[in-house]
Protein backbone atom coordinates (compact mmCIF):
# COMPACT_ATOMS: atom_id res chain seq x y z
CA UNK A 1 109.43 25.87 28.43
CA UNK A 2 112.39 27.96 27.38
CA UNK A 3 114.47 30.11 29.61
CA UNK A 4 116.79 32.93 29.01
CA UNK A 5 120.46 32.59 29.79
CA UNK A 6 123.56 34.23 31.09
CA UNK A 7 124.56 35.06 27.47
CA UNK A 8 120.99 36.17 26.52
CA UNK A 9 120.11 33.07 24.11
CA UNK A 10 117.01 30.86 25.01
CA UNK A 11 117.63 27.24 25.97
CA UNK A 12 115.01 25.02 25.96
CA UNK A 13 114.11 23.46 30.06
CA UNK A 14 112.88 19.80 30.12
CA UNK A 15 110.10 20.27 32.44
CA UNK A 16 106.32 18.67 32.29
CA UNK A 17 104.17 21.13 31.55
CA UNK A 18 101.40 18.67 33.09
CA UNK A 19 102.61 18.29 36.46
CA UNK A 20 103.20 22.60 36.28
CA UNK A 21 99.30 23.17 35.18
CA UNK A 22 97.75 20.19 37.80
CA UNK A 23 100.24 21.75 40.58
CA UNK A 24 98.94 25.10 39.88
CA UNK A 25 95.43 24.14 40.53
CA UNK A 26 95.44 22.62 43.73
CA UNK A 27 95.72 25.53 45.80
CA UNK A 28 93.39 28.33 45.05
CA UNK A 29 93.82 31.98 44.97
CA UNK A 30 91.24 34.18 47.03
CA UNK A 31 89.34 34.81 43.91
CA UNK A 32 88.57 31.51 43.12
CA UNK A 33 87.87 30.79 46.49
CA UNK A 34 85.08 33.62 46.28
CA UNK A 35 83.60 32.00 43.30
CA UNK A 36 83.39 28.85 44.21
CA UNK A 37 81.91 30.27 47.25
CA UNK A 38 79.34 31.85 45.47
CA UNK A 39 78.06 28.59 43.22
CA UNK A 40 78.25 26.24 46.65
CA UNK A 41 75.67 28.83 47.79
CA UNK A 42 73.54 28.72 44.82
CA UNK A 43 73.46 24.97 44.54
CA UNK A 44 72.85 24.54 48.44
CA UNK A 45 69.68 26.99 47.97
CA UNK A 46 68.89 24.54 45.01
CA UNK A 47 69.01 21.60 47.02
CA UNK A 48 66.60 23.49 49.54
CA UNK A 49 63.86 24.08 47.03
CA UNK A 50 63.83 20.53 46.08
CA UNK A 51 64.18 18.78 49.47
CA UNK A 52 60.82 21.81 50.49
CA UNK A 53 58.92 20.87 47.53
CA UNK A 54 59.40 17.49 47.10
CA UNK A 55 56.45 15.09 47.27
CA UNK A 56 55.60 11.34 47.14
CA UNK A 57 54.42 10.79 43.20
CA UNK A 58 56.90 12.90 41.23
CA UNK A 59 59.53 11.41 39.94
CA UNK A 60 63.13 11.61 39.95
CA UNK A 61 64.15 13.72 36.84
CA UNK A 62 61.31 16.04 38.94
CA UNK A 63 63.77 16.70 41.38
CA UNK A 64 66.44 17.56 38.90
CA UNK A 65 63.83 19.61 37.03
CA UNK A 66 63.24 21.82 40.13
CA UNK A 67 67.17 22.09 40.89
CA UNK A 68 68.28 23.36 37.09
CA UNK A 69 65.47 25.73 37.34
CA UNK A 70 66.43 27.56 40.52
CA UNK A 71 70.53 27.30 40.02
CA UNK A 72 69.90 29.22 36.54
CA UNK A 73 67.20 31.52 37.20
CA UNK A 74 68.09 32.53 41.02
CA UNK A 75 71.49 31.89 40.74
CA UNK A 76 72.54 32.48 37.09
CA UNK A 77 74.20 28.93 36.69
CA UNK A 78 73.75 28.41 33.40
CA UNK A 79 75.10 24.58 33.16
CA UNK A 80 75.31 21.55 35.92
CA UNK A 81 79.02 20.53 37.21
CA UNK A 82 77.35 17.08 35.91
CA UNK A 83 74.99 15.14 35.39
CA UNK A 84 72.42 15.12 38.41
CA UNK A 85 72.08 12.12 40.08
CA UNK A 86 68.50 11.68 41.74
CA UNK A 87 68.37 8.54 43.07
CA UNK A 88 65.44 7.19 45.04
CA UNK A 89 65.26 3.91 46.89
CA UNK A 90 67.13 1.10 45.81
CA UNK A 91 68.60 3.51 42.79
CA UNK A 92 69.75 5.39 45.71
CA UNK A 93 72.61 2.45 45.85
CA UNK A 94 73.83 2.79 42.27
CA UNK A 95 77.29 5.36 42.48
CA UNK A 96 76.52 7.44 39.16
CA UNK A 97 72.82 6.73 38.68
CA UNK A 98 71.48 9.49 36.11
CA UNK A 99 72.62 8.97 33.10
CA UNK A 100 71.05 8.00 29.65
CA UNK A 101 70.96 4.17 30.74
CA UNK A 102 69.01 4.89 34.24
CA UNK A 103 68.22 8.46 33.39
CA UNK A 104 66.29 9.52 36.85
CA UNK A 105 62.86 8.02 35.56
CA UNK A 106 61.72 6.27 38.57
CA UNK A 107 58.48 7.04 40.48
CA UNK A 108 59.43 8.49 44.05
CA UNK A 109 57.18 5.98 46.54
CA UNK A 110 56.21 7.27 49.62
CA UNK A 111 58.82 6.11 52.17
CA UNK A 112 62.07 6.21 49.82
CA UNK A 113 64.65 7.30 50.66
CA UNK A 114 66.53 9.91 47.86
CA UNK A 115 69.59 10.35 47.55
CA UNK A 116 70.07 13.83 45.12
CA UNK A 117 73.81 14.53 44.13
CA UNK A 118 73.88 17.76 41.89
CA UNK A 119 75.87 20.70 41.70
CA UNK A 120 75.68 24.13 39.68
CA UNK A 121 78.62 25.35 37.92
CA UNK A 122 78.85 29.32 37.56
CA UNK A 123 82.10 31.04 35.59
CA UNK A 124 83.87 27.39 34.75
CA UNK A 125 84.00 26.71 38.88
CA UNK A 126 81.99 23.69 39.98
CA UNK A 127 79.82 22.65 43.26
CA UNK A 128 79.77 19.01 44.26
CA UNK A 129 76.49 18.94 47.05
CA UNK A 130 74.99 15.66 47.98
CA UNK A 131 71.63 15.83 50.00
CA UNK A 132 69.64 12.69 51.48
CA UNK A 133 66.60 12.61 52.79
CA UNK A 134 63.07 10.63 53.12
CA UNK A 135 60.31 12.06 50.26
CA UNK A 136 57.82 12.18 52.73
CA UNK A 137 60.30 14.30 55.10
CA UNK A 138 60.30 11.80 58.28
CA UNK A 139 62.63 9.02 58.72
CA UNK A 140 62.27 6.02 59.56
CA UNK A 141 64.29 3.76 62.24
CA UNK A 142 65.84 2.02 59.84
CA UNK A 143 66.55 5.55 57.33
CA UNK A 144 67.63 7.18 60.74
CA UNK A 145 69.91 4.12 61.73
CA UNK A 146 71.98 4.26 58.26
CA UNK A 147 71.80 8.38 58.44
CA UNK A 148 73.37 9.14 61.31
CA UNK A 149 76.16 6.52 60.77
CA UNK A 150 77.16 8.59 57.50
CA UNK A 151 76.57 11.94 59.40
CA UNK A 152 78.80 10.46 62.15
CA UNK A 153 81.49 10.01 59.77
CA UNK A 154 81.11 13.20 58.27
CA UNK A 155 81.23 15.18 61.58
CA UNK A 156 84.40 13.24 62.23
CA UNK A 157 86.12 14.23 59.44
CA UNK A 158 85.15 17.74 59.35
CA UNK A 159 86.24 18.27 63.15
CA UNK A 160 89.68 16.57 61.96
CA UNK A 161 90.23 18.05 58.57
CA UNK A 162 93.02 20.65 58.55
CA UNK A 163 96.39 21.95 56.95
CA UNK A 164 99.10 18.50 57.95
CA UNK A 165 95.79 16.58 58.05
CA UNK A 166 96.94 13.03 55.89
CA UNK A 167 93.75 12.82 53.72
CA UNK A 168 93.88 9.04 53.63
CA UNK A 169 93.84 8.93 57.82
CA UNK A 170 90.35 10.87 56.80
CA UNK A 171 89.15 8.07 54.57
CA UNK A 172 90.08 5.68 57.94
CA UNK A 173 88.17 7.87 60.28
CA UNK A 174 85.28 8.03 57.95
CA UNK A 175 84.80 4.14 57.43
CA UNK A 176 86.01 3.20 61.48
CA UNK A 177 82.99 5.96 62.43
CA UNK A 178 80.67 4.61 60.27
CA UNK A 179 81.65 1.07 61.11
CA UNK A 180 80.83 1.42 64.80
CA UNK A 181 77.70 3.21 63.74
CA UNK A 182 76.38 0.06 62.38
CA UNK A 183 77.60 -2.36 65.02
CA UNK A 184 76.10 -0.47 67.19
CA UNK A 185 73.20 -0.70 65.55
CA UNK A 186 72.93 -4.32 65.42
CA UNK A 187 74.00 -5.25 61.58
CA UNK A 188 77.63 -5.79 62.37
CA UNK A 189 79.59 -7.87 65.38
CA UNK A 190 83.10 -8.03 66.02
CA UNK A 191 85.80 -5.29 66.51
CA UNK A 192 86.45 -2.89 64.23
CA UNK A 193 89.30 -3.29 63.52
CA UNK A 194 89.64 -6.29 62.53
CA UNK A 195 86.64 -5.29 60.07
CA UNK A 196 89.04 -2.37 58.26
CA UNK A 197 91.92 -4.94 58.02
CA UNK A 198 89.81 -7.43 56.70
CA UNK A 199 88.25 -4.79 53.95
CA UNK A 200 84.67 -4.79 55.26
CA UNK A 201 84.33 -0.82 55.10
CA UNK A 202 84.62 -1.24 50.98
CA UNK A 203 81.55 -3.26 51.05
CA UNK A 204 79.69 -0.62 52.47
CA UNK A 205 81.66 2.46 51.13
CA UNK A 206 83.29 1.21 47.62
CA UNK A 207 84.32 5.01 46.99
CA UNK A 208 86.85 7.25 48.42
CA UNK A 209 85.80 10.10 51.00
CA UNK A 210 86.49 12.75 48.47
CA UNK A 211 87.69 14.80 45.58
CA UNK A 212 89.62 18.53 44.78
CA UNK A 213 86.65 20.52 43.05
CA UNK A 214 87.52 23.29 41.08
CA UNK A 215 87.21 23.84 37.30
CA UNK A 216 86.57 20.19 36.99
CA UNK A 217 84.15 18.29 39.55
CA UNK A 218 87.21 15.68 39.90
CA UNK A 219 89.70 18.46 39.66
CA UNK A 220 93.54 17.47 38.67
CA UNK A 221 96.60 17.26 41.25
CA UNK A 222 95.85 14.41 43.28
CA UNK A 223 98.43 12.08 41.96
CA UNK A 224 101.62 14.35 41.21
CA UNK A 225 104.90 13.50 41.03
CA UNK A 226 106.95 13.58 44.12
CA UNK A 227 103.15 12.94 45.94
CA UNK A 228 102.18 10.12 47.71
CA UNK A 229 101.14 6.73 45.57
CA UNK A 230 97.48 5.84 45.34
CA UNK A 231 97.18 3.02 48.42
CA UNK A 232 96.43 -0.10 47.67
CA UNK A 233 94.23 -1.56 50.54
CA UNK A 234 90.19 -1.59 49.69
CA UNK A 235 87.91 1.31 49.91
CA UNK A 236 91.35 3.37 50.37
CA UNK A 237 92.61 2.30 46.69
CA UNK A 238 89.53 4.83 45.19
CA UNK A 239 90.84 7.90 46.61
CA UNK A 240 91.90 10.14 43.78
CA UNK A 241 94.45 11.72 46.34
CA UNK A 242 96.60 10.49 48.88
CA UNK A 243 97.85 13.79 50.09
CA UNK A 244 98.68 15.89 52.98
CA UNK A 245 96.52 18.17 53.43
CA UNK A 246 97.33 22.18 52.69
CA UNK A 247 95.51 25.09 53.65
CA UNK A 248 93.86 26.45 50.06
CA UNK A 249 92.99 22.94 49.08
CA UNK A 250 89.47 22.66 48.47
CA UNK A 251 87.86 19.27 47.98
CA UNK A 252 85.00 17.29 48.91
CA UNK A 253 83.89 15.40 51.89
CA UNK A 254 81.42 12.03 51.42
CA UNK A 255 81.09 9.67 52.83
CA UNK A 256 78.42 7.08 52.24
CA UNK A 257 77.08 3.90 53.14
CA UNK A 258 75.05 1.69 50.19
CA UNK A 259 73.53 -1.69 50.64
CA UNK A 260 74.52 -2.97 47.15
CA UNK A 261 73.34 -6.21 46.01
CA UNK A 262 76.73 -8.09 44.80
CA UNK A 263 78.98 -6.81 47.08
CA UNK A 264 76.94 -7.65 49.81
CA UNK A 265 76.82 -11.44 48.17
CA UNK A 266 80.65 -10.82 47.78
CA UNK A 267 81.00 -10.56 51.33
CA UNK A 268 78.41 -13.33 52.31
CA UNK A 269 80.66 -15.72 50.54
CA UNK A 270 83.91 -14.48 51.97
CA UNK A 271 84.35 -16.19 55.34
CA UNK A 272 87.01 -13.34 56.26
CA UNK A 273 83.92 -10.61 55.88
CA UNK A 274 80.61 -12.72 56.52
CA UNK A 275 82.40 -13.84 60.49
CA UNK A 276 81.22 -9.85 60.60
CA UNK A 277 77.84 -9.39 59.46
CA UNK A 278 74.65 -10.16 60.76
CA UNK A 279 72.92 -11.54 57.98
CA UNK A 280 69.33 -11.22 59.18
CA UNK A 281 69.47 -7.77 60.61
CA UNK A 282 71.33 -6.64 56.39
CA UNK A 283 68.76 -8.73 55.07
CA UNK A 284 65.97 -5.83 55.48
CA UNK A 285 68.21 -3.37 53.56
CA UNK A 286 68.39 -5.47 50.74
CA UNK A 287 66.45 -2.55 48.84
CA UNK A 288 66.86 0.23 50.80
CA UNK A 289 69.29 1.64 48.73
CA UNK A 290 72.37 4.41 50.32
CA UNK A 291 72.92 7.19 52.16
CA UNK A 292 75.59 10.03 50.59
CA UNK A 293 76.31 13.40 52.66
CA UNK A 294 78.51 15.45 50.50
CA UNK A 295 79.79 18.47 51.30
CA UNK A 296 82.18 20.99 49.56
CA UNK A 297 85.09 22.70 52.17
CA UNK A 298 88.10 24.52 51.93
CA UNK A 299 91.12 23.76 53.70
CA UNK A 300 92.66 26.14 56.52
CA UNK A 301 95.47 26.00 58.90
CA UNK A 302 93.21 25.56 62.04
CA UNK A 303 90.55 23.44 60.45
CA UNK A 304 87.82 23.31 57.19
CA UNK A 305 85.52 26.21 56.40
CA UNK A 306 82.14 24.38 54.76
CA UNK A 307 80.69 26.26 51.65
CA UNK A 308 77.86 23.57 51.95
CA UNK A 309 74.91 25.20 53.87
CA UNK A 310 71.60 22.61 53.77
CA UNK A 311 70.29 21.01 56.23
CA UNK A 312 71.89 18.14 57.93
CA UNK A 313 70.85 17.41 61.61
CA UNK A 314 68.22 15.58 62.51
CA UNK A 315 65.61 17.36 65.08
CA UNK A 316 63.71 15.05 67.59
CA UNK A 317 65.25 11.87 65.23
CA UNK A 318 62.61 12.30 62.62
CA UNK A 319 63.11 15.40 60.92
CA UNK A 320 66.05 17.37 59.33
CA UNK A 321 66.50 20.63 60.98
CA UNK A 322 66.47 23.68 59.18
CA UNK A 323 69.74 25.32 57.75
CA UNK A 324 70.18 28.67 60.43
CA UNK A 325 70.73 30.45 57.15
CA UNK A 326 67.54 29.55 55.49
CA UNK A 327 67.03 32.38 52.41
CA UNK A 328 70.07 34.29 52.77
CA UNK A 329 73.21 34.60 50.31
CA UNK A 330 76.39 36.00 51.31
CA UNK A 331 77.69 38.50 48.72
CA UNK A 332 81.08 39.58 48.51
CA UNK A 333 82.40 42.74 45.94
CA UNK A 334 84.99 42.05 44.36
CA UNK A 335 87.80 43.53 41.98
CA UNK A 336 87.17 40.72 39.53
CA UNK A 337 87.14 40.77 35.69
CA UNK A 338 83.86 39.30 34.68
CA UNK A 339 85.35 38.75 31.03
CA UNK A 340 88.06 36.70 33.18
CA UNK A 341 85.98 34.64 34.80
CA UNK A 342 83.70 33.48 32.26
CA UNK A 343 87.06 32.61 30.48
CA UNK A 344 87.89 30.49 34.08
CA UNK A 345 91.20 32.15 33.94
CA UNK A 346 92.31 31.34 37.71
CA UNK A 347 95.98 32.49 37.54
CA UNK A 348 94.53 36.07 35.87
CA UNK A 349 91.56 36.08 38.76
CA UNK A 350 94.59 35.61 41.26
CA UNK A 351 96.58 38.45 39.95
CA UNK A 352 93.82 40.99 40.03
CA UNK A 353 92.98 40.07 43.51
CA UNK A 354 96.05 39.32 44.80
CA UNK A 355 97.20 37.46 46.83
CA UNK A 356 96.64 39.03 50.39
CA UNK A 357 93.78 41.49 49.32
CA UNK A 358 90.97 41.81 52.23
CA UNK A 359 87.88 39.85 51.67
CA UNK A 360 85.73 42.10 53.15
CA UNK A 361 82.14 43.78 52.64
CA UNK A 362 80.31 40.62 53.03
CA UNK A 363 76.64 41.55 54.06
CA UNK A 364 73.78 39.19 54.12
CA UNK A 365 70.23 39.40 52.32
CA UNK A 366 67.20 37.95 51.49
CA UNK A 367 68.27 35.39 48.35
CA UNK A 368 64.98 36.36 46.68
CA UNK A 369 65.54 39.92 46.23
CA UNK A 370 68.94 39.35 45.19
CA UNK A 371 68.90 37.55 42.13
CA UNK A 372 71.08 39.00 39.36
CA UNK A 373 72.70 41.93 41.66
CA UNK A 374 74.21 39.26 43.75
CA UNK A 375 75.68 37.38 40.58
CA UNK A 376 76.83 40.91 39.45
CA UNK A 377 78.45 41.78 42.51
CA UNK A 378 80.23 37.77 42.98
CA UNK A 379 81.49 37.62 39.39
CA UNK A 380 82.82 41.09 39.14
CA UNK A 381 82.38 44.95 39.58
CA UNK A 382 82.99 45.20 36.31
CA UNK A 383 86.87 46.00 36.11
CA UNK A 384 86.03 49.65 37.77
């Protein structure tokens, strides 16, 4: 960088233009925020289609099939964030399944369970959903069991989440929810506790709760200088941030709990972690696979608003309940470039919003009669 000085000559500043860039992107401007708004939407109405059509006898790259088609021709997302993952049953355990060496070939079996991680990118700005669910729509005991352990811990951390939050306290919460889930359930004994000190919730969880998402899937800033050091105790050594938490962030929550053959042997063998598992009740997931509820949220003051709207709860403990906003996009005009944000210019999109603009004229409509007048009307009013 070079700066002008008292005498008007340019001096040269010593400054890392790499921590200046990552810093930059952590906290985003109301424009982005809008954006990213909009692709969430699209790639939760994806997610929809494929959880409604969905049927025992397709298989997996089916699933992703059905989700590029409706991102892109609904919702005018040209490319993925990613490659889909579409994991069903015991590829539902493997972290990054769907790519060329297990490229999403399997035959769905009635009974699965599928675990479908995808997420449309629209303008440069990503979506990061994760949606699990039985093929054949009902869960079983065991499905339901391992289900509403992860939804547990995701409820926990989204009624915790806020600006001062410490994001690896989250990652705690998480894993001690999900921990009693499954004592509770009968596949772990002992306290808690001692379980977390000893490691146990990395044998179930070998992932961090979550991520920044914005024009990368695993956006920059988590490890700045002057920010906290990645941790070093299991399960809470993956996080790819350590932060505080500050209102603008916007990041992903997911937690996750996978039955995965050699860590599960890992743990047998370790007399610190097998003292807490009950090794005939574990047994019967040997091939069940893993559960993943990911959602994408932004960071406030008071609390987390979720951009994630698919269906999560569980209705009489078989079914999941249909989203409240079932067919309906929220569409917000705004003063945005669309030249700029195909180009995924966020400190330009910032500037022409500004920073304290209203976000107003949101109205709600029927997502099928929307189609390319809501993408119009998200990415820009053309620079009127």
């Amino acid at each position: 960088m070079r700066q002008q000085n008292k005498t008007g000559c340019f001096v040269r500043r010593k400054q890392n233009m790499f921590q200046v860039d990552r810093k930059s992107r952590v906290i985003k401007s109301p424009a982005e925020i809008e954006v990213l708004r909009y692709v969430a939407r699209v790639s939760s109405d994806a997610h929809k289609q494929v959880m409604k059509k969905i049927r025992p006898g397709w298989h997996e790259y089916q699933g992703e099939s059905e989700f590029l088609h409706h991102s892109y021709a609904v919702g005018g997302c040209r490319h993925v964030s990613y490659t889909c993952i579409c994991g069903a049953g015991s590829n539902s355990a493997i972290l990054h399944y769907g790519h060329a060496g297990s490229p999403n070939d399997r035959l769905i079996e009635d009974g699965d369970m599928c675990l479908f991680d995808m997420g449309a990118n629209y303008g440069g700005y990503t979506s990061d959903i994760t949606c699990s669910f039985p093929v054949n729509g009902k869960f079983s005991a065991d499905q339901k069991l391992i289900y509403e352990a992860v939804l547990a811990a995701r409820d926990a951390v989204c009624g915790s989440a806020k600006e001062g939050a410490c994001w690896v306290e989250m990652h705690r919460l998480a894993n001690r929810v999900m921990l009693e889930a499954l004592k509770a359930g009968g596949l772990l004994q002992g306290e808690v506790e001692d379980m977390m000190a000893a490691g146990l919730n990395a044998i179930f969880q070998p992932h961090g709760l979550g991520h920044f998402l914005g024009l990368d899937v695993h956006d920059v800033g988590g490890y700045l200088a002057h920010c906290p050091e990645r941790p070093a105790e299991p399960g809470v050594c993956r996080l790819r941030t350590a932060r505080t938490l500050k209102a603008g962030m916007y990041l992903t929550i997911e937690p996750g709990c996978y039955f995965i053959a050699p860590l599960l042997e890992k743990a047998f063998a370790d007399e610190n972690l097998a003292k807490f598992l009950v090794r005939d009740q574990i047994e019967r997931f040997r091939n069940f696979g893993g559960v993943r509820i990911e959602d994408d949220v932004l960071i406030t003051k008071t609390g987390i608003e979720n951009f994630t709207l698919v269906p999560r709860t569980l209705v009489r403990g078989q079914h999941l309940l249909p989203c409240p906003t079932e067919g309906v996009i929220r569409q917000t005009r705004l003063k945005i470039c669309h030249r700029d944000l195909l180009g995924s210019n966020p400190g330009r999109l910032g500037h022409q919003l500004g920073h304290h603009e209203n976000q107003a004229n949101v109205e709600d409509v029927p997502y099928v009669d929307v189609n390319r007048r809501a993408r119009n009307k998200v990415s820009a009013i053309a620079c009127s």
